[in-house]
N, C-alpha and C. Protein backbone atom coordinates (compact mmCIF):
# COMPACT_ATOMS: atom_id res chain seq x y z
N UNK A 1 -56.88 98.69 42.37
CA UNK A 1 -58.28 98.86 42.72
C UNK A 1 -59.02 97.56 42.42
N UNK A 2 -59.82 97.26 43.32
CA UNK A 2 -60.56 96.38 42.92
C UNK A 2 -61.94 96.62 42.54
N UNK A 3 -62.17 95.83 41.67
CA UNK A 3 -63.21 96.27 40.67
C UNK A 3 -64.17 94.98 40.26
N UNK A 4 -65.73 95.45 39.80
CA UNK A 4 -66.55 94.49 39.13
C UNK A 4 -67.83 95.57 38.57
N UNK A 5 -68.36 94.96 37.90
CA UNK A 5 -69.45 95.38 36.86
C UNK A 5 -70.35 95.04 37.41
N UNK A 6 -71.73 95.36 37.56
CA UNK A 6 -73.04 94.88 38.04
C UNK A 6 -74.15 96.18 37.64
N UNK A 7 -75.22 95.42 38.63
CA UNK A 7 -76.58 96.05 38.19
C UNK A 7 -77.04 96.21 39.90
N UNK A 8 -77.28 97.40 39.98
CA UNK A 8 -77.83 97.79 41.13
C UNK A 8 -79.26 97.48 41.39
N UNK A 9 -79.94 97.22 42.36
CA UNK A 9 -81.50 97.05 42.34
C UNK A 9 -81.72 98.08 43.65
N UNK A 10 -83.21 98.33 43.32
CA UNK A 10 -83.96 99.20 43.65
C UNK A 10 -84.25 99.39 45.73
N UNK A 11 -83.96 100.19 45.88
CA UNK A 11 -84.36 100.26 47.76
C UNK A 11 -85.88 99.40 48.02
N UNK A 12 -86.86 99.47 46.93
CA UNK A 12 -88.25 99.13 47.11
C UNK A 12 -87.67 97.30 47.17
N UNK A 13 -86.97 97.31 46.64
CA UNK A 13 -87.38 95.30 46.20
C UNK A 13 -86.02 95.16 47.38
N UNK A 14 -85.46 96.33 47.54
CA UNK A 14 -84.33 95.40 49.13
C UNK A 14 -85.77 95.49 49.95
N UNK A 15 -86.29 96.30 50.38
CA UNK A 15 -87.01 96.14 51.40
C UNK A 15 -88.09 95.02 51.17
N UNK A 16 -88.60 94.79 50.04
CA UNK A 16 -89.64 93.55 49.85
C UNK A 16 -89.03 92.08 50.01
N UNK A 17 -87.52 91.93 49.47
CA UNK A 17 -87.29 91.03 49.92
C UNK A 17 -86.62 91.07 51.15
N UNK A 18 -86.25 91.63 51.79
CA UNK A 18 -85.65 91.68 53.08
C UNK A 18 -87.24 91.53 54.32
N UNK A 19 -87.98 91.67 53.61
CA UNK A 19 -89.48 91.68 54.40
C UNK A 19 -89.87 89.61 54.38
N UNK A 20 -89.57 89.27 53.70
CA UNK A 20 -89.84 88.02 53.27
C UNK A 20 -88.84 86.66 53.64
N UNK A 21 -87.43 87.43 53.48
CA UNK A 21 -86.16 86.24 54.18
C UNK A 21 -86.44 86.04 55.83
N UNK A 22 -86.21 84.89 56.13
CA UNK A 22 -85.70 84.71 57.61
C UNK A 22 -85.08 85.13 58.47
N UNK A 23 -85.17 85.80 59.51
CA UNK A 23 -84.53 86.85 60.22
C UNK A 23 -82.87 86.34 60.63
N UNK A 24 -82.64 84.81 60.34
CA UNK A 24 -81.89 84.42 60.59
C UNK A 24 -80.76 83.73 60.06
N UNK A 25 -80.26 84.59 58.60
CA UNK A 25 -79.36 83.69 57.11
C UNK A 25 -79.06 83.06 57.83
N UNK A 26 -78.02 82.15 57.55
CA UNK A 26 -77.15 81.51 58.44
C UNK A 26 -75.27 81.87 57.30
N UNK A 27 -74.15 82.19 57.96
CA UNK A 27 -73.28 82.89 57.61
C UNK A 27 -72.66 83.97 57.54
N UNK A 28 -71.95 84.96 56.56
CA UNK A 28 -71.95 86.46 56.86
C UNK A 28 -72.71 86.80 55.83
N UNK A 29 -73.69 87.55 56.47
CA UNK A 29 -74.95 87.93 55.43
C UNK A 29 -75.07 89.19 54.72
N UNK A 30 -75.43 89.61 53.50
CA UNK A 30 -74.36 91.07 52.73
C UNK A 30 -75.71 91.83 52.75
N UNK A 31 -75.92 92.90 53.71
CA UNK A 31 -76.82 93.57 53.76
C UNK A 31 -77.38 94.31 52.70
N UNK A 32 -78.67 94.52 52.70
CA UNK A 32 -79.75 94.60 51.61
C UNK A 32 -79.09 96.15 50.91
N UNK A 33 -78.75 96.97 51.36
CA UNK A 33 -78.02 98.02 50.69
C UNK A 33 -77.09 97.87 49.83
N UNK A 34 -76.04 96.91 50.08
CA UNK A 34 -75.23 95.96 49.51
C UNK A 34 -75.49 95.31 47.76
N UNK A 35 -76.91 95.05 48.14
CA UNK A 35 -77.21 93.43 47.19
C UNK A 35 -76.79 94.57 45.82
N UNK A 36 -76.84 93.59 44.83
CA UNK A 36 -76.98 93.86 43.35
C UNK A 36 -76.30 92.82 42.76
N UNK A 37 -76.56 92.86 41.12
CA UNK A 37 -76.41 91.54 40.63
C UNK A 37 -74.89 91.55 40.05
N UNK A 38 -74.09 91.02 39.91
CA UNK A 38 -72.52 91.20 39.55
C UNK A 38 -72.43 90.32 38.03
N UNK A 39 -72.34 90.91 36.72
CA UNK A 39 -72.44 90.82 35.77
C UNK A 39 -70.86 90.38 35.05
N UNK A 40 -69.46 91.11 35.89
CA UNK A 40 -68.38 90.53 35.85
C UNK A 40 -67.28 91.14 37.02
N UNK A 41 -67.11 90.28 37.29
CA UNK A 41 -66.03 90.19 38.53
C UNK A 41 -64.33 90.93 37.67
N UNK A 42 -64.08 91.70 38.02
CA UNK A 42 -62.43 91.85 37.55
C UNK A 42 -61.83 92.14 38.80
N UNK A 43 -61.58 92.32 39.65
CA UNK A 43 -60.90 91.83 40.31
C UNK A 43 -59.62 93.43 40.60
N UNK A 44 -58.44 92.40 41.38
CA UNK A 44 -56.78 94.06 41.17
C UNK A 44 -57.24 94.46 39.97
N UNK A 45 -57.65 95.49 39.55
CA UNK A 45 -57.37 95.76 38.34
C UNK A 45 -56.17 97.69 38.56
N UNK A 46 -55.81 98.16 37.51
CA UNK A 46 -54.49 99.03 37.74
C UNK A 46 -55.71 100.17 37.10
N UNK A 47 -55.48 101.45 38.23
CA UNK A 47 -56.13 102.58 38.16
C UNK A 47 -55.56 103.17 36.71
N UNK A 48 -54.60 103.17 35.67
CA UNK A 48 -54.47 103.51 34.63
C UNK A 48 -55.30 102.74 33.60
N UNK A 49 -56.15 101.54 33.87
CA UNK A 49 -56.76 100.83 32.84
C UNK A 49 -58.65 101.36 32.77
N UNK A 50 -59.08 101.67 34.27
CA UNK A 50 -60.60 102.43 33.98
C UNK A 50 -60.46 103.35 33.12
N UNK A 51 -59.91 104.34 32.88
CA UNK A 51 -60.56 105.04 31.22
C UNK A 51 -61.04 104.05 29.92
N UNK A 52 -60.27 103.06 29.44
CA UNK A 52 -59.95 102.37 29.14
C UNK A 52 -61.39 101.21 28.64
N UNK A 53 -61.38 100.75 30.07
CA UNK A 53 -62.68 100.41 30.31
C UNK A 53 -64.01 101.01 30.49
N UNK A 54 -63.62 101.97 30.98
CA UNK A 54 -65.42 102.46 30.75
C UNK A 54 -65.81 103.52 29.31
N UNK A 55 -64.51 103.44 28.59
CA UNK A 55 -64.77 103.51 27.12
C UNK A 55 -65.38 102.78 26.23
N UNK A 56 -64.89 101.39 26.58
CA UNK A 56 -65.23 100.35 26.06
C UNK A 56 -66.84 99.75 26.66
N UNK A 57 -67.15 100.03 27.39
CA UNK A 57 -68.84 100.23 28.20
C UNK A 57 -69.57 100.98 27.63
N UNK A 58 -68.86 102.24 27.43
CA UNK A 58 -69.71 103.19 26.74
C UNK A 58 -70.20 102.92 25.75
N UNK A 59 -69.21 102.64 25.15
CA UNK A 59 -69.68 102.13 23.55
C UNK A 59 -70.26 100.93 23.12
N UNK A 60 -70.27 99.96 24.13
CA UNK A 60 -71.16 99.03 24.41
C UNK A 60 -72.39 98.83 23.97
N UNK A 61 -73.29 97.41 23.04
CA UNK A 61 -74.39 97.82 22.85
C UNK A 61 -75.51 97.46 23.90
N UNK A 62 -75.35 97.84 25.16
CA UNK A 62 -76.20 96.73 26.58
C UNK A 62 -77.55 96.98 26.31
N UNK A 63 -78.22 97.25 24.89
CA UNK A 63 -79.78 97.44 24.88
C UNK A 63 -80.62 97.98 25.69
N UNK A 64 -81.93 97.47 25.50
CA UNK A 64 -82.90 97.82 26.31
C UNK A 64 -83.03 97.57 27.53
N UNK A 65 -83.94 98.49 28.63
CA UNK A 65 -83.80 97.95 29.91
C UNK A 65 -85.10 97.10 30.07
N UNK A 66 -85.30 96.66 30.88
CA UNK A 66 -86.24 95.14 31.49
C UNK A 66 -86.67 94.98 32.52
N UNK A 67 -87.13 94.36 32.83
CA UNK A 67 -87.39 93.87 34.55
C UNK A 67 -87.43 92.51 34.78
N UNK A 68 -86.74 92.80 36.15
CA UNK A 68 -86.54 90.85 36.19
C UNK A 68 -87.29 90.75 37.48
N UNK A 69 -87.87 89.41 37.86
CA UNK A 69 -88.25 89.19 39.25
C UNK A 69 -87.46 88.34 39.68
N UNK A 70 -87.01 88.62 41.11
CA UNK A 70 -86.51 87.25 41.85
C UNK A 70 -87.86 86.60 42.50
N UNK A 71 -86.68 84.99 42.35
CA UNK A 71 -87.85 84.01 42.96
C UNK A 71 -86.85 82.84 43.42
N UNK A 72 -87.24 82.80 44.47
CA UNK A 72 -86.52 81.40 44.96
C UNK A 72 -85.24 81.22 45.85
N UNK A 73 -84.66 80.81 46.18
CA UNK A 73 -83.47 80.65 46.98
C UNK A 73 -82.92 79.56 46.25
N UNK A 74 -81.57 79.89 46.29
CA UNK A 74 -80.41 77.96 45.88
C UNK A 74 -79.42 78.55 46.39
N UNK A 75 -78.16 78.07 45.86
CA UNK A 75 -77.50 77.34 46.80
C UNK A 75 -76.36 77.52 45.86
N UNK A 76 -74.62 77.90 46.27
CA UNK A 76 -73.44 77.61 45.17
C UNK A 76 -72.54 77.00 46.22
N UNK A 77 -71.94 75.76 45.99
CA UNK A 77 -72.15 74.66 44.93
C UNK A 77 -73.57 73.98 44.90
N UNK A 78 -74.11 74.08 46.06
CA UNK A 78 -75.46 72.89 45.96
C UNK A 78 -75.91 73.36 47.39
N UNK A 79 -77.31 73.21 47.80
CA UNK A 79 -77.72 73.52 49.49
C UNK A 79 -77.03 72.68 50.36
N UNK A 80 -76.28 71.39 50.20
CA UNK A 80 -75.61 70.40 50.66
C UNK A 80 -74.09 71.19 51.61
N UNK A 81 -73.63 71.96 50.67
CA UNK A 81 -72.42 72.37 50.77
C UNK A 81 -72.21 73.27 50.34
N UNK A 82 -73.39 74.70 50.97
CA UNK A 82 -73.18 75.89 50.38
C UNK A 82 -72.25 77.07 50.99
N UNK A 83 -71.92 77.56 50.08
CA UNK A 83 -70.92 78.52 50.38
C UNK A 83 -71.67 80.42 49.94
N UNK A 84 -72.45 79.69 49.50
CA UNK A 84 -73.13 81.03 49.31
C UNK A 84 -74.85 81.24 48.64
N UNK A 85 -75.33 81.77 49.51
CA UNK A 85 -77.12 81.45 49.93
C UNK A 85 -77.25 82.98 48.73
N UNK A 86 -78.37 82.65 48.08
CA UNK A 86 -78.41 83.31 46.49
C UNK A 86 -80.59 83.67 46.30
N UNK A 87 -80.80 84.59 46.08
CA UNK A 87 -82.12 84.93 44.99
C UNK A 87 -82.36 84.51 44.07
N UNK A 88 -82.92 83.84 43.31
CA UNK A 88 -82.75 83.45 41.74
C UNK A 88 -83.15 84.17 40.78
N UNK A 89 -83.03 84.36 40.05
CA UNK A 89 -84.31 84.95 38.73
C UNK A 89 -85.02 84.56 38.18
N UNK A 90 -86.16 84.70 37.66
CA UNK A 90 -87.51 84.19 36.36
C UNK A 90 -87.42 84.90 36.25
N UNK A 91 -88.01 85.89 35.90
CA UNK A 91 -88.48 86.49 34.47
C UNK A 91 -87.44 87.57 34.45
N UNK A 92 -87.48 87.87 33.20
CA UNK A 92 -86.16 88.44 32.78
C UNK A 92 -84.36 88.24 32.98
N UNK A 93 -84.71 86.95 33.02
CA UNK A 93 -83.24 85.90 33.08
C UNK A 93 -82.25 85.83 31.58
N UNK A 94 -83.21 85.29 30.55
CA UNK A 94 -82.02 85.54 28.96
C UNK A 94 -81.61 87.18 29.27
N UNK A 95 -82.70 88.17 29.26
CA UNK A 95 -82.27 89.59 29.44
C UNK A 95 -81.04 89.54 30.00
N UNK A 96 -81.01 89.30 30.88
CA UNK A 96 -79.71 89.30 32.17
C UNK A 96 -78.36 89.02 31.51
N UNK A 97 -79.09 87.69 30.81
CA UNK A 97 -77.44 86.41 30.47
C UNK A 97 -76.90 87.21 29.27
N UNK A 98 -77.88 88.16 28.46
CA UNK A 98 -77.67 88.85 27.49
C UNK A 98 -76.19 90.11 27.63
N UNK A 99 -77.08 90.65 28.83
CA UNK A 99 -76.81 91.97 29.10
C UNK A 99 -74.84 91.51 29.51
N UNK A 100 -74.93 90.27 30.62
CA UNK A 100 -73.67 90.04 30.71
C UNK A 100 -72.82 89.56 29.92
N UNK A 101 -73.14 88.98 29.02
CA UNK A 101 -72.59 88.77 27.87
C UNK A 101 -71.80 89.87 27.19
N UNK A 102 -72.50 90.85 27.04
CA UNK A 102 -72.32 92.38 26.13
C UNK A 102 -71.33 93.12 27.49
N UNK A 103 -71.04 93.02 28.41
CA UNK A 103 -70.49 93.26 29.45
C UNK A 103 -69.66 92.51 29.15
N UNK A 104 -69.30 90.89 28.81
CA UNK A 104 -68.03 90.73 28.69
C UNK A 104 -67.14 90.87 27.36
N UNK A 105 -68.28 90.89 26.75
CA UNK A 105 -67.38 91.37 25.18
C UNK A 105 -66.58 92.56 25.28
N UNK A 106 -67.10 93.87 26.05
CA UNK A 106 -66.50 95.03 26.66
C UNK A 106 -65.36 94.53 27.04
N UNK A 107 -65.25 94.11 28.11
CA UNK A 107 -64.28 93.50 29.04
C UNK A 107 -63.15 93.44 28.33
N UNK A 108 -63.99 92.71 27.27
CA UNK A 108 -62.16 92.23 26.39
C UNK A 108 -61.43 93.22 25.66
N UNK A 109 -62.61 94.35 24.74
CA UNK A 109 -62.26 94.71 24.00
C UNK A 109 -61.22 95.64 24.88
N UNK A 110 -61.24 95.84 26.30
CA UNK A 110 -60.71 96.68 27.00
C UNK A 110 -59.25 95.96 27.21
N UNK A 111 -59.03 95.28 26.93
CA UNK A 111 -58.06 94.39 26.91
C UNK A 111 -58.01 93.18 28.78
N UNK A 112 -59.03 92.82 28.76
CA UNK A 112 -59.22 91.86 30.22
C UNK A 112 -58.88 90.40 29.29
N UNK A 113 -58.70 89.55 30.35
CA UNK A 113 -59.01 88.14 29.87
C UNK A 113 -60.06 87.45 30.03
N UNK A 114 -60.49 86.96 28.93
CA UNK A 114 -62.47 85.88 28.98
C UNK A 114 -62.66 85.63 30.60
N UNK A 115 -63.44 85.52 30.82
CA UNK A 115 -63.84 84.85 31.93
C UNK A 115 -63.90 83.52 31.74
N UNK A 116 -63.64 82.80 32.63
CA UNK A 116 -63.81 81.45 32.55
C UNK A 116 -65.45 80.41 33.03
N UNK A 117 -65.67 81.44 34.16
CA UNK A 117 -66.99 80.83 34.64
C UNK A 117 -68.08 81.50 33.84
N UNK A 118 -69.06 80.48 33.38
CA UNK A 118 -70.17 80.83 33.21
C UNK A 118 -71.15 82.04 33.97
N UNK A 119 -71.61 82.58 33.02
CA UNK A 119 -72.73 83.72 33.76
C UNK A 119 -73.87 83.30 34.67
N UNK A 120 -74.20 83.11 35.73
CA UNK A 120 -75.50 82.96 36.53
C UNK A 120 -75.80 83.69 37.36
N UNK A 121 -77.10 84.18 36.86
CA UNK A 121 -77.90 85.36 36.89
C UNK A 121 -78.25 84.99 38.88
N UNK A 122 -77.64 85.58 39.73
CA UNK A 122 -77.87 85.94 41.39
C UNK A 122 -78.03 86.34 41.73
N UNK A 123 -78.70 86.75 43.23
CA UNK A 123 -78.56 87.90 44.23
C UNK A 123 -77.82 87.19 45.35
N UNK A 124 -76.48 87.64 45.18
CA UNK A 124 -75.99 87.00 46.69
C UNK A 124 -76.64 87.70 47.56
N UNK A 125 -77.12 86.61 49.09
CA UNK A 125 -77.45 86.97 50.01
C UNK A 125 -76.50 86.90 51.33
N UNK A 126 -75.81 85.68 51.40
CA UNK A 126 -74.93 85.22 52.50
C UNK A 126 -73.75 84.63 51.95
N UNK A 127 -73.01 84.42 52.68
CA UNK A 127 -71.68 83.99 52.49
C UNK A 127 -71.11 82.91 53.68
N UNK A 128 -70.98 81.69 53.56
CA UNK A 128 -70.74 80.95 54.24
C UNK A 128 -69.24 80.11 54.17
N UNK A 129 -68.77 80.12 55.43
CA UNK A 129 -67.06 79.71 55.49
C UNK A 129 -67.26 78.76 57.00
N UNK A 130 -67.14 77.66 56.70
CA UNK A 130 -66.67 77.18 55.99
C UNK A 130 -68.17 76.74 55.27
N UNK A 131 -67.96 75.81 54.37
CA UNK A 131 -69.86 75.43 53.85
C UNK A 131 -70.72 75.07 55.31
N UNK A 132 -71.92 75.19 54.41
CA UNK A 132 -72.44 74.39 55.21
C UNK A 132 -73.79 73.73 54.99
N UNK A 133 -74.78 72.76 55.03
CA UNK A 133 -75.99 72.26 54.83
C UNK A 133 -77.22 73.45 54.96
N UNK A 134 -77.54 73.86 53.92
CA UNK A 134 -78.87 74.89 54.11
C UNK A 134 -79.80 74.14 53.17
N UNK A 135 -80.18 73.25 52.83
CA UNK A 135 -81.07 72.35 51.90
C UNK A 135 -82.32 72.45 52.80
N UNK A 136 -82.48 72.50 54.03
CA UNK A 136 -83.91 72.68 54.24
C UNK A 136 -84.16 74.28 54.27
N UNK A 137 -83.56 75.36 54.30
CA UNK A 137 -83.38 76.68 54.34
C UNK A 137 -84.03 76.68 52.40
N UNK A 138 -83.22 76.25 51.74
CA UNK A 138 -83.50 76.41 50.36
C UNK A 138 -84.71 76.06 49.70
N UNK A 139 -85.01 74.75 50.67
CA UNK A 139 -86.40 74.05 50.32
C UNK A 139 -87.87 74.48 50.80
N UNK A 140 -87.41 74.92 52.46
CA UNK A 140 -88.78 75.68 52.49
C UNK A 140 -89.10 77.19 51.87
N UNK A 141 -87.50 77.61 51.44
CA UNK A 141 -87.91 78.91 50.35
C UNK A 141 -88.58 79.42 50.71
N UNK A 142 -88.22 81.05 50.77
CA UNK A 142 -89.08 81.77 51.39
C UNK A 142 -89.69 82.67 49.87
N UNK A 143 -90.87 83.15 50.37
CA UNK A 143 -91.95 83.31 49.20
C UNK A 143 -91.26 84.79 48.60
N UNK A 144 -90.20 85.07 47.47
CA UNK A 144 -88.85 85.80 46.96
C UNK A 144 -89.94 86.21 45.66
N UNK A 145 -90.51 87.15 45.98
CA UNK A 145 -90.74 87.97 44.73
C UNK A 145 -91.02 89.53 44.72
N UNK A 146 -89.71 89.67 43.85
CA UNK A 146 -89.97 91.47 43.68
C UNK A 146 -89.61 91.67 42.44
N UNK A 147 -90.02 92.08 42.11
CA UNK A 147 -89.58 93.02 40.55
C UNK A 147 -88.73 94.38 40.49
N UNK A 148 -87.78 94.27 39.43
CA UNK A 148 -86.71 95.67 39.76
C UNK A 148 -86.58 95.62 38.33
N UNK A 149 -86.13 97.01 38.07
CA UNK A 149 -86.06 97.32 36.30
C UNK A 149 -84.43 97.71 36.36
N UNK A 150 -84.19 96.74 35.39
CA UNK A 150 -82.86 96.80 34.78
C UNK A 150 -82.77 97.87 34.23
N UNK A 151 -82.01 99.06 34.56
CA UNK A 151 -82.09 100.48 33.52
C UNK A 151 -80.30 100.95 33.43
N UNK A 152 -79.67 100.08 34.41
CA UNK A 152 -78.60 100.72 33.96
C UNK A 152 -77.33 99.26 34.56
N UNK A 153 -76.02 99.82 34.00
CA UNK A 153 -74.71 99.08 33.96
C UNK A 153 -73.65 100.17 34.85
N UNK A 154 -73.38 99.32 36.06
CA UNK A 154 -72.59 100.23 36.93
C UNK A 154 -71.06 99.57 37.03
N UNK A 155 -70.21 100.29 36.93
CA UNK A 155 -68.80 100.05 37.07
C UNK A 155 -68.52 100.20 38.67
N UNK A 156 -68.04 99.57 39.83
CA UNK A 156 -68.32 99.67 40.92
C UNK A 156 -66.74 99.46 41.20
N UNK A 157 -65.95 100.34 42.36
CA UNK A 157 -64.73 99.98 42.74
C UNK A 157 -64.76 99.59 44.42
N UNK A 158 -64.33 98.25 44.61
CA UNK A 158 -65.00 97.89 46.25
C UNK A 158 -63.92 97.48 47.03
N UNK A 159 -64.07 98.12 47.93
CA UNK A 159 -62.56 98.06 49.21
C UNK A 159 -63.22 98.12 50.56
N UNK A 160 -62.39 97.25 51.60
CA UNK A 160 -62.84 97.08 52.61
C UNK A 160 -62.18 97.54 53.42
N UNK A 161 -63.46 98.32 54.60
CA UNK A 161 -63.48 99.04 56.09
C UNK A 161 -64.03 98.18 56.87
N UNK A 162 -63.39 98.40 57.92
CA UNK A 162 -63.28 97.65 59.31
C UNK A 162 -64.90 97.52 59.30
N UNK A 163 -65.60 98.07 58.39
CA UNK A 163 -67.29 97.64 58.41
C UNK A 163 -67.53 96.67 57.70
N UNK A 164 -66.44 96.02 56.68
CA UNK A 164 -67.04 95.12 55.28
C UNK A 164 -66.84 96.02 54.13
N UNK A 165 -67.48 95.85 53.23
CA UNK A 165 -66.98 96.33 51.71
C UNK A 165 -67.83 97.11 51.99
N UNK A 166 -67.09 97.98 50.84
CA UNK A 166 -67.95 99.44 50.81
C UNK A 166 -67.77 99.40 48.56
N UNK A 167 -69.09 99.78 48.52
CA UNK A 167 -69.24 99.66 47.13
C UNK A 167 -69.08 101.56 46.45
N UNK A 168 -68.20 101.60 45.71
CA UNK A 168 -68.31 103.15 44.99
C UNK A 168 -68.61 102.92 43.88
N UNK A 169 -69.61 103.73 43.14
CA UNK A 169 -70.26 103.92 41.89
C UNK A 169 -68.86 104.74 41.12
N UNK A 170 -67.90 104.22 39.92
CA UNK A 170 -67.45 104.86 38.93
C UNK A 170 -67.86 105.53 38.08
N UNK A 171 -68.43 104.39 37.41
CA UNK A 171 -69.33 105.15 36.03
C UNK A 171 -70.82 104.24 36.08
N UNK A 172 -71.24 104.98 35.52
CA UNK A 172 -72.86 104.19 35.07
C UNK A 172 -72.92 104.35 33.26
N UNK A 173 -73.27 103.55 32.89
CA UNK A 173 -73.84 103.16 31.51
C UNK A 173 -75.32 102.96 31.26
N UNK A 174 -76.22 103.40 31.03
CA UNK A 174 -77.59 103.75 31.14
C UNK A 174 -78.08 102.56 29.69
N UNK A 175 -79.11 101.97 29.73
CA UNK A 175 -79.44 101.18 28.81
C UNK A 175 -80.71 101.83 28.47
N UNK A 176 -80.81 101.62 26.75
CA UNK A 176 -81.91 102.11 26.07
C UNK A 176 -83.28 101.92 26.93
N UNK A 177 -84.12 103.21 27.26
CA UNK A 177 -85.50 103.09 27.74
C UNK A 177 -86.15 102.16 26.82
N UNK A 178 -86.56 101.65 27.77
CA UNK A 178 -88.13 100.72 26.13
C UNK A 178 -88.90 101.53 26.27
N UNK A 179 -89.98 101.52 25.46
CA UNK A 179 -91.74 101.49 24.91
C UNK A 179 -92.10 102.05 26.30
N UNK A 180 -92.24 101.14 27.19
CA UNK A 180 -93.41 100.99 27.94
C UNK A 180 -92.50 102.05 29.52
N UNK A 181 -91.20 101.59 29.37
CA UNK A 181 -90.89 103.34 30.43
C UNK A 181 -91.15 104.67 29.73
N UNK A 182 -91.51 105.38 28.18
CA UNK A 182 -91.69 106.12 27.51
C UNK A 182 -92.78 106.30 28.16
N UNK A 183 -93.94 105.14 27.78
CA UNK A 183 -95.07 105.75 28.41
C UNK A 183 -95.54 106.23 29.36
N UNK A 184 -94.86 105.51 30.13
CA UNK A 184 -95.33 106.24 31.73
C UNK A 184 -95.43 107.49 32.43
């Protein structure tokens, strides 16, 4: 099965930012139903090891939930030679780097191996093969702000139909309400 960890965002902020991008990504573009933020990639992993792992989630300390806004467009490796057109984050970005962090400590205790790449907090939008120059796409940036509340940690198993990937919810891991969702 193939497998990764992430954070789902809200139908309201696909549609706000999907209201705001260019009608025209350039690449294969991962529709707004799709998006969410991917906290750790695992990859084949062997259907006898999810108990395993989402034990080790459970017991996880992924704190409080938050809200982050996207803002901005960039670029992986660079807008020069991108391979993949991205959302950025402000506010509620350490939250994020936090949360994945505590996601990979899980990981291990489940018995995975470290990750090697650094955590950066994304919304993939497109996917480009081979690269290609989007630096003026990145630069005139389209005006990327929505806010979505981090409230939970989803275990996701993703396999592809003659449509593209199809994402299944495993388990969810719910992160401590704060203060200010109490009140509401």
């Amino acid at each position: 099965m193939r497998l990764f960890i992430g954070v789902p965002i809200s139908g309201r902020v696909q549609s706000a930012l999907s209201a705001v991008l260019p009608p025209n990504l350039p690449g294969r573009v991962i529709p707004a139903t799709k998006w969410h933020f991917t906290l750790r990639f695992l990859g084949k992993t062997e259907a006898a090891l999810i108990p395993r792992l989402a034990e080790s989630l459970g017991s996880a300390k992924l704190g409080k939930s938050f809200e982050i806004e996207l803002s901005g467009l960039g670029a992986f490796p660079n807008p020069r030679r991108a391979r993949v057109l991205w959302a950025g984050v402000s506010t509620g970005k350490p939250q994020l780097e936090s949360l994945a962090q505590e996601v990979e400590r899980a990981v291990q205790r489940a018995g995975f191996a470290a990750e090697e790449r650094q955590f950066k907090p994304h919304l993939t939008l497109s996917r480009m093969q081979p690269p290609l120059n989007i630096l003026e796409l990145v630069d005139r940036g389209a005006s990327v702000r929505a806010t979505t509340l981090v409230d939970e940690v989803v275990l996701f198993h993703s396999r592809t139909d003659p449509g593209g990937a199809v994402y299944e919810s495993l388990a969810r891991f719910p992160l401590t309400r704060s203060r200010l969702q109490r009140a509401k």
